[in-house]
C-alpha atoms as a PDB file:
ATOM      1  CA  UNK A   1      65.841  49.057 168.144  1.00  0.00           C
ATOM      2  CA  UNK A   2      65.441  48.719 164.559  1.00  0.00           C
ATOM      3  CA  UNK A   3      62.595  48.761 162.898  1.00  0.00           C
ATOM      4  CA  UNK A   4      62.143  46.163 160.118  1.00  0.00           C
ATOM      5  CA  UNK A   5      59.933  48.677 157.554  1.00  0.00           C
ATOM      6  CA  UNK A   6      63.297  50.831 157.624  1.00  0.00           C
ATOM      7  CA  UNK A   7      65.649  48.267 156.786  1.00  0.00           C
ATOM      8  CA  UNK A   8      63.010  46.424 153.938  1.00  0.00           C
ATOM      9  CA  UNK A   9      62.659  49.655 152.535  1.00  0.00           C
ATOM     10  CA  UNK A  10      66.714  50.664 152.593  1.00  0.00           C
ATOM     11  CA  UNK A  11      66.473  47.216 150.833  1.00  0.00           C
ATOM     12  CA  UNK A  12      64.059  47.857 148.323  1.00  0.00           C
ATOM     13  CA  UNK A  13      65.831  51.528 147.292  1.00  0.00           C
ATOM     14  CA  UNK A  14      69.327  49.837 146.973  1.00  0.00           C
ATOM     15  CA  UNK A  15      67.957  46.528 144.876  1.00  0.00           C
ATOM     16  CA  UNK A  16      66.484  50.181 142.468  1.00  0.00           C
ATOM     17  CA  UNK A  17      69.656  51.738 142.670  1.00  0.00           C
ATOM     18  CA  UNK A  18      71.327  48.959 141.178  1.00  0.00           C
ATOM     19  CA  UNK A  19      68.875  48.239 138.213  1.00  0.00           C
ATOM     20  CA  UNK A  20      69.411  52.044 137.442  1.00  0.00           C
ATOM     21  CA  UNK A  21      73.547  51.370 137.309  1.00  0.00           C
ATOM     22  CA  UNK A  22      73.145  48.729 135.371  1.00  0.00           C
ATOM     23  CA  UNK A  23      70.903  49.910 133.462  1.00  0.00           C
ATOM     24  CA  UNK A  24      72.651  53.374 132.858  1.00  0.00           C
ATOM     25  CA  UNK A  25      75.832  50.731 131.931  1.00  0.00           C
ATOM     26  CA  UNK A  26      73.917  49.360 128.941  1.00  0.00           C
ATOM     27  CA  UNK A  27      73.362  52.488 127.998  1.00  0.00           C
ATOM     28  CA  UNK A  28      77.338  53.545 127.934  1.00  0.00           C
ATOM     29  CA  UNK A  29      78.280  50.472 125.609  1.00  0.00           C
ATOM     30  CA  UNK A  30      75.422  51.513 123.315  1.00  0.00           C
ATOM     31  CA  UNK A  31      76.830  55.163 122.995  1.00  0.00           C
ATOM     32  CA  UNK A  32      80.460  53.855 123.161  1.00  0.00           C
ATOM     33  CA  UNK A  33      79.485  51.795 120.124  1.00  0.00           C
ATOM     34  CA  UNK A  34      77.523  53.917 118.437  1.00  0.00           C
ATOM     35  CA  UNK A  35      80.287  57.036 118.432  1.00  0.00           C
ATOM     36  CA  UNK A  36      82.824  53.920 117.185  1.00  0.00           C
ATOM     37  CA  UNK A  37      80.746  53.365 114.225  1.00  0.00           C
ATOM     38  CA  UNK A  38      80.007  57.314 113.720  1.00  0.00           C
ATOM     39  CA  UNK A  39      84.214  57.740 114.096  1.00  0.00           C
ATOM     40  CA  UNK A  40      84.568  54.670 111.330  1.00  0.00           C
ATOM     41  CA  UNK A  41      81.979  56.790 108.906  1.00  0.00           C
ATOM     42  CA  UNK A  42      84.016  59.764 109.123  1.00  0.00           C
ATOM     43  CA  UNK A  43      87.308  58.002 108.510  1.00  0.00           C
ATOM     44  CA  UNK A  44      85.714  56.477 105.459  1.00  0.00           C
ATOM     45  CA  UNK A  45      84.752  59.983 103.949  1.00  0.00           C
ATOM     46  CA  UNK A  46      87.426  61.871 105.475  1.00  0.00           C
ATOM     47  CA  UNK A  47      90.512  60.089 107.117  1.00  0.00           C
ATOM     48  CA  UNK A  48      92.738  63.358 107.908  1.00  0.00           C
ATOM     49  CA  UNK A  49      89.276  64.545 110.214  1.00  0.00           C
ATOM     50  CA  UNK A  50      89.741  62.250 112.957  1.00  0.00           C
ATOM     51  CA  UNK A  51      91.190  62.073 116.441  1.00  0.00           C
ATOM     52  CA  UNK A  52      93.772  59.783 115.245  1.00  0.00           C
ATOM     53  CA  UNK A  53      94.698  61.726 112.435  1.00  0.00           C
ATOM     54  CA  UNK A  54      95.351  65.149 115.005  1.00  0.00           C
ATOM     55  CA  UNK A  55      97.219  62.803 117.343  1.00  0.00           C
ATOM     56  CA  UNK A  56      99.281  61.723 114.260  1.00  0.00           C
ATOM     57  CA  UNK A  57     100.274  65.365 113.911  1.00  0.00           C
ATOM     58  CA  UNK A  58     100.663  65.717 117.116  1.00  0.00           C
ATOM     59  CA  UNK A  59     102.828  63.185 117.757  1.00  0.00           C
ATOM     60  CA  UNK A  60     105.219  63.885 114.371  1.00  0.00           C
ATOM     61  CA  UNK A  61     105.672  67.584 114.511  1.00  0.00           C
ATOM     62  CA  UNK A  62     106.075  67.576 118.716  1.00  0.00           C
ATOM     63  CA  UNK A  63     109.395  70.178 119.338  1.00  0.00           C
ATOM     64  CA  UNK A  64     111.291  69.606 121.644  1.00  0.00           C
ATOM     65  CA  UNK A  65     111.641  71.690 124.506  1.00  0.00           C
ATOM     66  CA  UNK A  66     111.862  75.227 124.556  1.00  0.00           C
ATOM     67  CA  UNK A  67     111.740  75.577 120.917  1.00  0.00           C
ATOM     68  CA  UNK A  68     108.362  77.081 120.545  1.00  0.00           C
ATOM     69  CA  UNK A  69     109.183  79.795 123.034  1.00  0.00           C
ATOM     70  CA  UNK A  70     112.337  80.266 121.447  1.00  0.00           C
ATOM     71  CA  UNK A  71     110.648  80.558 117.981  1.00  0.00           C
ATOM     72  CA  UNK A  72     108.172  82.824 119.214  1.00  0.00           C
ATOM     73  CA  UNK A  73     110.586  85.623 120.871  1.00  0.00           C
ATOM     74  CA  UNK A  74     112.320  85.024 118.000  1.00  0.00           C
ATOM     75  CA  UNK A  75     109.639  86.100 115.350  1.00  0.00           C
ATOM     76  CA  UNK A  76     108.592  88.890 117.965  1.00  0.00           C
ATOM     77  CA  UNK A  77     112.365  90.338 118.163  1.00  0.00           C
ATOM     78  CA  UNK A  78     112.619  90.200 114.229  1.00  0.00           C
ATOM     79  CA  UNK A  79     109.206  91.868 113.216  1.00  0.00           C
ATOM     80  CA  UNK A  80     109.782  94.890 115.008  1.00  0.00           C
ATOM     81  CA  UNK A  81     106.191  95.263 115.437  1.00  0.00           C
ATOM     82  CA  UNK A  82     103.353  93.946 117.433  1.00  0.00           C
ATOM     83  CA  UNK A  83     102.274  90.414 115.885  1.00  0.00           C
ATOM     84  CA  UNK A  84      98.719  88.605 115.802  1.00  0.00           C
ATOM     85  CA  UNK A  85      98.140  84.851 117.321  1.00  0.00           C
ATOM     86  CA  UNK A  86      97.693  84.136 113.830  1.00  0.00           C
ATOM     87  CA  UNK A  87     100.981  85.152 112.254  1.00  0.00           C
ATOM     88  CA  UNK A  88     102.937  83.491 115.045  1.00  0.00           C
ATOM     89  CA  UNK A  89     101.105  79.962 114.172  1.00  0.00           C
ATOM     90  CA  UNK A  90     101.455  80.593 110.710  1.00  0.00           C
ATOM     91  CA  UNK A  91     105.262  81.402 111.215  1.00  0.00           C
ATOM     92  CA  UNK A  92     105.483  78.359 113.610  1.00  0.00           C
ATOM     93  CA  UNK A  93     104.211  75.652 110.919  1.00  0.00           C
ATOM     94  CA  UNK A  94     105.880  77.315 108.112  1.00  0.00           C
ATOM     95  CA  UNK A  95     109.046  76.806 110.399  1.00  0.00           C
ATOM     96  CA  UNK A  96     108.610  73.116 111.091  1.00  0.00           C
ATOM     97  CA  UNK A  97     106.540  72.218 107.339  1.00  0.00           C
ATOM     98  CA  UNK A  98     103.250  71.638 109.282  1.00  0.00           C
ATOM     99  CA  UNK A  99     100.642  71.017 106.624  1.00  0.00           C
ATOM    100  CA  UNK A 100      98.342  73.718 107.619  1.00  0.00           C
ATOM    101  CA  UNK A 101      94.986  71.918 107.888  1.00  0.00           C
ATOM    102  CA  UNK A 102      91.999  73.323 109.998  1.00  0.00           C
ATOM    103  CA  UNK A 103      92.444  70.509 112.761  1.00  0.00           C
ATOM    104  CA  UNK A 104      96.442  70.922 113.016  1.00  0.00           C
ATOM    105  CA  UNK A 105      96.096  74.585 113.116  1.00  0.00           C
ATOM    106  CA  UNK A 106      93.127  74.816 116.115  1.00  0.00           C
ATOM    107  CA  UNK A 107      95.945  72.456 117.878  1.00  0.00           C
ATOM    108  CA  UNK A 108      98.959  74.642 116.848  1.00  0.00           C
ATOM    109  CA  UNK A 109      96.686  77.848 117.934  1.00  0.00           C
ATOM    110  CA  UNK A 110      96.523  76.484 120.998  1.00  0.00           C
ATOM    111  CA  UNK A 111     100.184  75.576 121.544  1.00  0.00           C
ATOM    112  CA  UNK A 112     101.030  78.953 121.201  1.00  0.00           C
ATOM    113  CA  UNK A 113      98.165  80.391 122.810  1.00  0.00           C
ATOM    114  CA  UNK A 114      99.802  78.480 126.058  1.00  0.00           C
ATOM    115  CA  UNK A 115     103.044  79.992 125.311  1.00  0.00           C
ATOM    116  CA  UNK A 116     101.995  82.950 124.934  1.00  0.00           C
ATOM    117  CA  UNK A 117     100.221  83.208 128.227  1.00  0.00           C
ATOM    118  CA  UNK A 118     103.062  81.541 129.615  1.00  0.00           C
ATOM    119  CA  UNK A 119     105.622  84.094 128.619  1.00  0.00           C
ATOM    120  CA  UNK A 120     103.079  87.138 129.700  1.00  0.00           C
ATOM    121  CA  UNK A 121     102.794  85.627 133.409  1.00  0.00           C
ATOM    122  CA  UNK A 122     106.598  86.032 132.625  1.00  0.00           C
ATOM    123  CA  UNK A 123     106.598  89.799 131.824  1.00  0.00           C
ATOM    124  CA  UNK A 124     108.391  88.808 128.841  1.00  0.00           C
ATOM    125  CA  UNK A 125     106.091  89.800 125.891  1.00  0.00           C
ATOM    126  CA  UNK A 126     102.756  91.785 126.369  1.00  0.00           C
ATOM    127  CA  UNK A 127      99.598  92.084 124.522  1.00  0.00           C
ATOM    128  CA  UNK A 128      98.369  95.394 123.017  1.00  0.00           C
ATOM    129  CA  UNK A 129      95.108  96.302 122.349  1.00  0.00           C
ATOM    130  CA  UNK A 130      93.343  97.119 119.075  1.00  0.00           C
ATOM    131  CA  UNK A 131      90.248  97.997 120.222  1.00  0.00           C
ATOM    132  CA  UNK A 132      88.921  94.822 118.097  1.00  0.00           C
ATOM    133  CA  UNK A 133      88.827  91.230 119.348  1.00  0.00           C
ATOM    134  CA  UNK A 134      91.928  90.734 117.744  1.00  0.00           C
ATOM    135  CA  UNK A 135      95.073  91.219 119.868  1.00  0.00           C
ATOM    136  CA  UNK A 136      98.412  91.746 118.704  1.00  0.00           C
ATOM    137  CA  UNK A 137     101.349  90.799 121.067  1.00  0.00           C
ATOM    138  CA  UNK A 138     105.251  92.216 121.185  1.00  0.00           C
ATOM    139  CA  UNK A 139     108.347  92.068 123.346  1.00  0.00           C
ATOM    140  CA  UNK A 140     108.774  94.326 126.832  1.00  0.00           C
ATOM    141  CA  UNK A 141     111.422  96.523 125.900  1.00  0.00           C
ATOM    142  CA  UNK A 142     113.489  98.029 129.192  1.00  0.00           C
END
């Protein structure tokens, strides 16, 4: 036996539901269109700061496969010494004539940041401590 308060009111909560979607939708192509014009602002006063711009970079420096490991145990086996995050990026862009520009080189950083971890789930290469925050990383030697 139903009882008809229970059903008005699962009624009246749904019909509120629904204004609050709708509501909350208005409010997503008001943001959408406000970050558009923020995006077209930047692109006036800087055009290389833009998501475009990193996916341009992206896209026209991409190596193909393998190549980034191989230039990285590369660089390791030919300094002889332990090497910083930073001088294998630097080495890497030099390599393929990257321009080195703050956005490309957070992206590039993390490239071969992944490879990095990649190869040390390997047991290839291995970090070494400094006893700073920076880490310097070289090959495992048998």
């Amino acid at each position: 036996m139903e009882s008809p308060n229970t059903v008005s009111g699962l009624i009246a909560k749904r019909d509120e539901l629904v204004r609050v979607r709708d509501r909350l939708a208005d409010d997503l192509r008001r943001i959408t269109c406000d970050i558009d014009h923020l995006e077209g602002a930047i692109r006036i006063f800087n055009p290389e700061n833009t998501p475009e711009a990193a996916q341009r970079y992206i896209l026209k420096y991409r190596a193909r496969g393998g190549h980034l490991t191989r230039h990285l145990l590369d660089r390791l086996r030919e300094a002889g010494k332990p090497l910083t995050t930073f001088e294998l990026v630097e080495g890497w862009m030099a390599e393929r004539g990257i321009p080195s520009h703050q956005a490309t080189h957070v992206i590039m950083r993390r490239r071969v940041g992944a490879a990095i971890l990649h190869l040390r789930r390997k047991g290839v290469i291995r970090s070494v401590p400094t006893g700073t925050q920076r880490v310097l990383y070289e090959l495992v030697r048998d």
